[in-house]
N, C-alpha and C. Protein backbone atom coordinates (compact mmCIF):
# COMPACT_ATOMS: atom_id res chain seq x y z
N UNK A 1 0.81 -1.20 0.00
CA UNK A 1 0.00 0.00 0.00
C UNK A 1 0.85 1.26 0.00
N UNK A 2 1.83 0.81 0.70
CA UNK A 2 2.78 2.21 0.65
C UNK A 2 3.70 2.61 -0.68
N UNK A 3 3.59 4.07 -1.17
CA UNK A 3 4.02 4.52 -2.12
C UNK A 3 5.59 5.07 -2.14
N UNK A 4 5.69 5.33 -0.78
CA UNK A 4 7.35 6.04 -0.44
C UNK A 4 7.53 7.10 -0.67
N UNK A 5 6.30 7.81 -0.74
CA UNK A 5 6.30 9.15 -1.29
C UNK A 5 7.01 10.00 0.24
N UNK A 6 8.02 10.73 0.07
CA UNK A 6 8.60 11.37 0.97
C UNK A 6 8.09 13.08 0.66
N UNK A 7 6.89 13.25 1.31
CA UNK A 7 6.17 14.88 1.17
C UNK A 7 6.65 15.68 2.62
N UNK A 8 7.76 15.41 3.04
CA UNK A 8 8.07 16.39 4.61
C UNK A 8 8.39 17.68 3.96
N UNK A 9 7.44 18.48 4.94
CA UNK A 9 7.64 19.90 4.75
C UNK A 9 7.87 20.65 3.78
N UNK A 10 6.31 19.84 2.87
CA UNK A 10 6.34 20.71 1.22
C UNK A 10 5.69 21.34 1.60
N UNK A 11 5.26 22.30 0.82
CA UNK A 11 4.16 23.13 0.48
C UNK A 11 3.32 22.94 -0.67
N UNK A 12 2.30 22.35 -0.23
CA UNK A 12 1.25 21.88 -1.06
C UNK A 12 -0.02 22.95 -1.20
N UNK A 13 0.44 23.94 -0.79
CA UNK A 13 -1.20 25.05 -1.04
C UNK A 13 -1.21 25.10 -2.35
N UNK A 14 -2.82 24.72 -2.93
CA UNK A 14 -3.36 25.16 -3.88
C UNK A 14 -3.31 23.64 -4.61
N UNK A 15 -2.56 23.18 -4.10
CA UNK A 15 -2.19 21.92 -5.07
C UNK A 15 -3.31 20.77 -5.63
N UNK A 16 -3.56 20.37 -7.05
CA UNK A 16 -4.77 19.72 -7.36
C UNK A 16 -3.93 18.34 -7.26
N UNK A 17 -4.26 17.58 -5.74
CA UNK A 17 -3.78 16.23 -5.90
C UNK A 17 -5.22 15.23 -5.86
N UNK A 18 -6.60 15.16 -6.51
CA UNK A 18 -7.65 15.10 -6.55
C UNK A 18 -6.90 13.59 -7.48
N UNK A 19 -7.57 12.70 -6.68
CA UNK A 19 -7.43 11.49 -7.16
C UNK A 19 -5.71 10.95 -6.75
N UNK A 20 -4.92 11.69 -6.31
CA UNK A 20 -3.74 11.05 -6.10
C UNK A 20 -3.17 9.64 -5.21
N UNK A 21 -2.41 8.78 -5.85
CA UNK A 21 -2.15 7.56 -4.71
C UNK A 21 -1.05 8.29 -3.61
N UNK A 22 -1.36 9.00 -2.06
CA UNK A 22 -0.70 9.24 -1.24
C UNK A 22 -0.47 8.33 -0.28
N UNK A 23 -0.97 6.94 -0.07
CA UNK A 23 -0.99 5.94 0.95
C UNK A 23 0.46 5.91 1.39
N UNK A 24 0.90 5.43 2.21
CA UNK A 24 1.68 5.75 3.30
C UNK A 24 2.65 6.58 2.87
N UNK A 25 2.67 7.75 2.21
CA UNK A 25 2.98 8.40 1.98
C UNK A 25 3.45 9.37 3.66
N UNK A 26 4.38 10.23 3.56
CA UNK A 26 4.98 11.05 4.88
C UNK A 26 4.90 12.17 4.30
N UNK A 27 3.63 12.84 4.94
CA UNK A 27 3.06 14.29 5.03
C UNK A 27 3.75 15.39 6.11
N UNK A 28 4.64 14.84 6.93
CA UNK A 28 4.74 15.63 8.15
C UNK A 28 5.35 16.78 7.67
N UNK A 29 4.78 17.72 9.03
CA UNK A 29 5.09 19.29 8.54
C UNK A 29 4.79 19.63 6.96
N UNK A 30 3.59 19.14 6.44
CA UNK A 30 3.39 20.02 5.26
C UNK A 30 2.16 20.66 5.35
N UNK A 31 2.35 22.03 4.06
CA UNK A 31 0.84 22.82 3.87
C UNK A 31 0.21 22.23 3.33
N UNK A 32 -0.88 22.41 3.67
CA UNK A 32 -1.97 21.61 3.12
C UNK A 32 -3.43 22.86 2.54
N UNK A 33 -2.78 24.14 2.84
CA UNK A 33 -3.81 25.19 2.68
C UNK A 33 -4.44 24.92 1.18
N UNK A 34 -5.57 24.99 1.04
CA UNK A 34 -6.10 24.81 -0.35
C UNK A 34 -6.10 24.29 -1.07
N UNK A 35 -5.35 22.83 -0.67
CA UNK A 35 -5.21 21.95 -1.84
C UNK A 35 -6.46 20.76 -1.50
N UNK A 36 -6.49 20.27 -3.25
CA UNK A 36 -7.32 19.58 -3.28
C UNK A 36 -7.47 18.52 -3.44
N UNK A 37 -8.06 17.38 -2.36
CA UNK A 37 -7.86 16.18 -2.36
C UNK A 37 -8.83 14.91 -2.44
N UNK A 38 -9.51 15.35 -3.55
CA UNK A 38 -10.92 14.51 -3.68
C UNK A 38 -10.85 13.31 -3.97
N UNK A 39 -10.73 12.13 -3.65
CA UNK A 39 -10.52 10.95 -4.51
C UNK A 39 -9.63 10.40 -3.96
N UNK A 40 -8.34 11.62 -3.00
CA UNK A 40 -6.93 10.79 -2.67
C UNK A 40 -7.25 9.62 -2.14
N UNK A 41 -5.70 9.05 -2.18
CA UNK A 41 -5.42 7.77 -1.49
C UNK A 41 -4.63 8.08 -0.48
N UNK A 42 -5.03 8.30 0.78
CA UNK A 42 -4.27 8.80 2.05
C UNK A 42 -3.89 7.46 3.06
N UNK A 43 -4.64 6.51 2.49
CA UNK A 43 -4.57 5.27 3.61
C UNK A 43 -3.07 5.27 4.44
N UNK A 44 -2.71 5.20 5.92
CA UNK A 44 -1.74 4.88 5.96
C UNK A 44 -0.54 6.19 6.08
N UNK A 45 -1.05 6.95 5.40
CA UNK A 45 -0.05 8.14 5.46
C UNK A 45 0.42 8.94 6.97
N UNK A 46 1.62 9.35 6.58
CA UNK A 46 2.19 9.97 8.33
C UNK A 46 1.37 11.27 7.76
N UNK A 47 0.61 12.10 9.16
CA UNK A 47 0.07 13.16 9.04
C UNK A 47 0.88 14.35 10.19
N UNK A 48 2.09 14.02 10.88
CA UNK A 48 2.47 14.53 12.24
C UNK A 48 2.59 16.05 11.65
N UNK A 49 2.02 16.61 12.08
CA UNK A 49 2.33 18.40 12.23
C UNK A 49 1.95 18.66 11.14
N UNK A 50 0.76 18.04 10.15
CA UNK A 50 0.29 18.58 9.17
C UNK A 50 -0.06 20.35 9.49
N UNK A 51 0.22 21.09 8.62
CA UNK A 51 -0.55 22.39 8.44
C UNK A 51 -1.89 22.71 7.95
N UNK A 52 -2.41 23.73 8.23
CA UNK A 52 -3.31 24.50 7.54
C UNK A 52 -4.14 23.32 6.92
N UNK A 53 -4.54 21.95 7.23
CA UNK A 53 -5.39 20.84 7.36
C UNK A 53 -6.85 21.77 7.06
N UNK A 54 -6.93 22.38 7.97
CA UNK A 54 -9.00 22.68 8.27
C UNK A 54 -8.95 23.90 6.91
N UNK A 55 -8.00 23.84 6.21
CA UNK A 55 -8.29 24.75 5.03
C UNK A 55 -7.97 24.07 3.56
N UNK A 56 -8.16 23.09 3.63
CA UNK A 56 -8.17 22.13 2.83
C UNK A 56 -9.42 22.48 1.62
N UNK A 57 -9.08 22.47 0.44
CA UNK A 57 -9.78 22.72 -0.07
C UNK A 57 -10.95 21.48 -0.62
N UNK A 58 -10.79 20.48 -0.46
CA UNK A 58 -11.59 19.53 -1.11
C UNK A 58 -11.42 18.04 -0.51
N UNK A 59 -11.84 16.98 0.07
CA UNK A 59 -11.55 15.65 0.35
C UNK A 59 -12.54 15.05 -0.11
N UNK A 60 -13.79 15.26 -0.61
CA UNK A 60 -15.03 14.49 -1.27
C UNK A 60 -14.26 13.55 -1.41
N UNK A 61 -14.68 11.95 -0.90
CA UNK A 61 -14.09 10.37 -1.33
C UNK A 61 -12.75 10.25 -0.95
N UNK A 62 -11.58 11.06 -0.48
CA UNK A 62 -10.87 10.66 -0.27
C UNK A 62 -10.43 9.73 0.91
N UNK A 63 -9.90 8.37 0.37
CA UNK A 63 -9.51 7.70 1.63
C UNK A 63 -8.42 7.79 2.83
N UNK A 64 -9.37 7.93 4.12
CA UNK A 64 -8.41 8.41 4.78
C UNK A 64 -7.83 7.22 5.81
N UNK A 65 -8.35 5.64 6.04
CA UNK A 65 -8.31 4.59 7.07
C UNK A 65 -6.89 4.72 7.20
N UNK A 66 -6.80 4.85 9.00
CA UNK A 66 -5.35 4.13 9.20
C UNK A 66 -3.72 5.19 8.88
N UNK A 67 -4.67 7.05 8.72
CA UNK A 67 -3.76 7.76 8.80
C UNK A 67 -3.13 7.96 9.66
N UNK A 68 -1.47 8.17 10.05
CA UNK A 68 -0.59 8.24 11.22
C UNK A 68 -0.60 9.40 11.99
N UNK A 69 -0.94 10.16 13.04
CA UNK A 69 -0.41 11.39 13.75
C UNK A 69 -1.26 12.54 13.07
N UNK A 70 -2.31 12.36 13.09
CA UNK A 70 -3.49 13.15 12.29
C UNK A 70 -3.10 13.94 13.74
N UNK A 71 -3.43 15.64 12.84
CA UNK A 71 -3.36 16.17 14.41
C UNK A 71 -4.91 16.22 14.94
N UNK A 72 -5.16 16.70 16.03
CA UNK A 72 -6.48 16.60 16.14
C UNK A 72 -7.85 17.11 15.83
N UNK A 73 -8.61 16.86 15.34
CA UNK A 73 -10.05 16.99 14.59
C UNK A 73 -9.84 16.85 13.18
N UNK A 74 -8.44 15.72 12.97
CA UNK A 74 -8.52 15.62 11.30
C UNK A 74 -9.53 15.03 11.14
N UNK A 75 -9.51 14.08 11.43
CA UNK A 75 -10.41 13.05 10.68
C UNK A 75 -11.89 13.37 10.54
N UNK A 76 -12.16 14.29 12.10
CA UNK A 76 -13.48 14.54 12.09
C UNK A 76 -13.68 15.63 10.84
N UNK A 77 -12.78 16.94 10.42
CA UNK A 77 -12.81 17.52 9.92
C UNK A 77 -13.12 16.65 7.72
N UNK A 78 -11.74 15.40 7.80
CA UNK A 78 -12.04 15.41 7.27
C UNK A 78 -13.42 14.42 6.73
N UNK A 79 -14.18 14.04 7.61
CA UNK A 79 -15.52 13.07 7.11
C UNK A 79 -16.47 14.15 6.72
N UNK A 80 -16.59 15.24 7.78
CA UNK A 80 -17.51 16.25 7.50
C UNK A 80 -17.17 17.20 6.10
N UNK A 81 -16.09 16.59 5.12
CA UNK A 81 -16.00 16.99 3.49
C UNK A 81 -16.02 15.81 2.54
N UNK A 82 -16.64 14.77 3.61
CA UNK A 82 -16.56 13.63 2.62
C UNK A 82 -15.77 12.57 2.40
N UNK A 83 -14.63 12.49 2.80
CA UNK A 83 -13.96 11.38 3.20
C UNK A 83 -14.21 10.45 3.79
N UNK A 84 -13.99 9.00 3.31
CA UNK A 84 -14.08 8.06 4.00
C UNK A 84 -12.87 6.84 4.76
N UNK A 85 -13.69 6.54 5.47
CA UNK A 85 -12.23 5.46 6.10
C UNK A 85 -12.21 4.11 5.65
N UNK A 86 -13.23 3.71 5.36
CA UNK A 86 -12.88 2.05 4.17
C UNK A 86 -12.50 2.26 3.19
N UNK A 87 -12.44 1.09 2.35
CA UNK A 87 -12.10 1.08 0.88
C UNK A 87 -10.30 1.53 0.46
């Protein structure tokens, strides 16, 4: 499931990753302001010290089961745009 994607402390504002495979992908310390993540594949991914999370522009369908170090009210934040945790 894991991709090896090494994303520490990018800056992803604005970014259209709508449909992207991010599964265990390592998010830590990145922006996340405005980007859009409809469809992603987050399964699994490190989330520690994500940024600017609650300004996310989009998660409709994206999977989120089994993300690492979500800081807190990700998940809730992200179901209430549509994300899900199976599949």
């Amino acid at each position: 499931m894991s991709t090896g994607a090494i994303l520490r402390r990018t800056v992803l504002r604005g970014t259209a990753l709508t449909g992207a495979t991010l599964a265990g992908a390592d998010l830590s310390d990145a922006d996340l302001q405005d980007a859009a993540l409809s469809g992603a594949d987050l399964r699994g991914a490190q989330l520690s010290n994500v940024r600017n999370w609650s300004r996310i522009q989009s998660m409709s369908g994206a999977r989120i089961g089994g993300v690492r170090n979500a800081p807190p009210g990700f998940v809730e934040f992200a179901r209430r745009q549509g994300a899900i945790e199976g599949g």
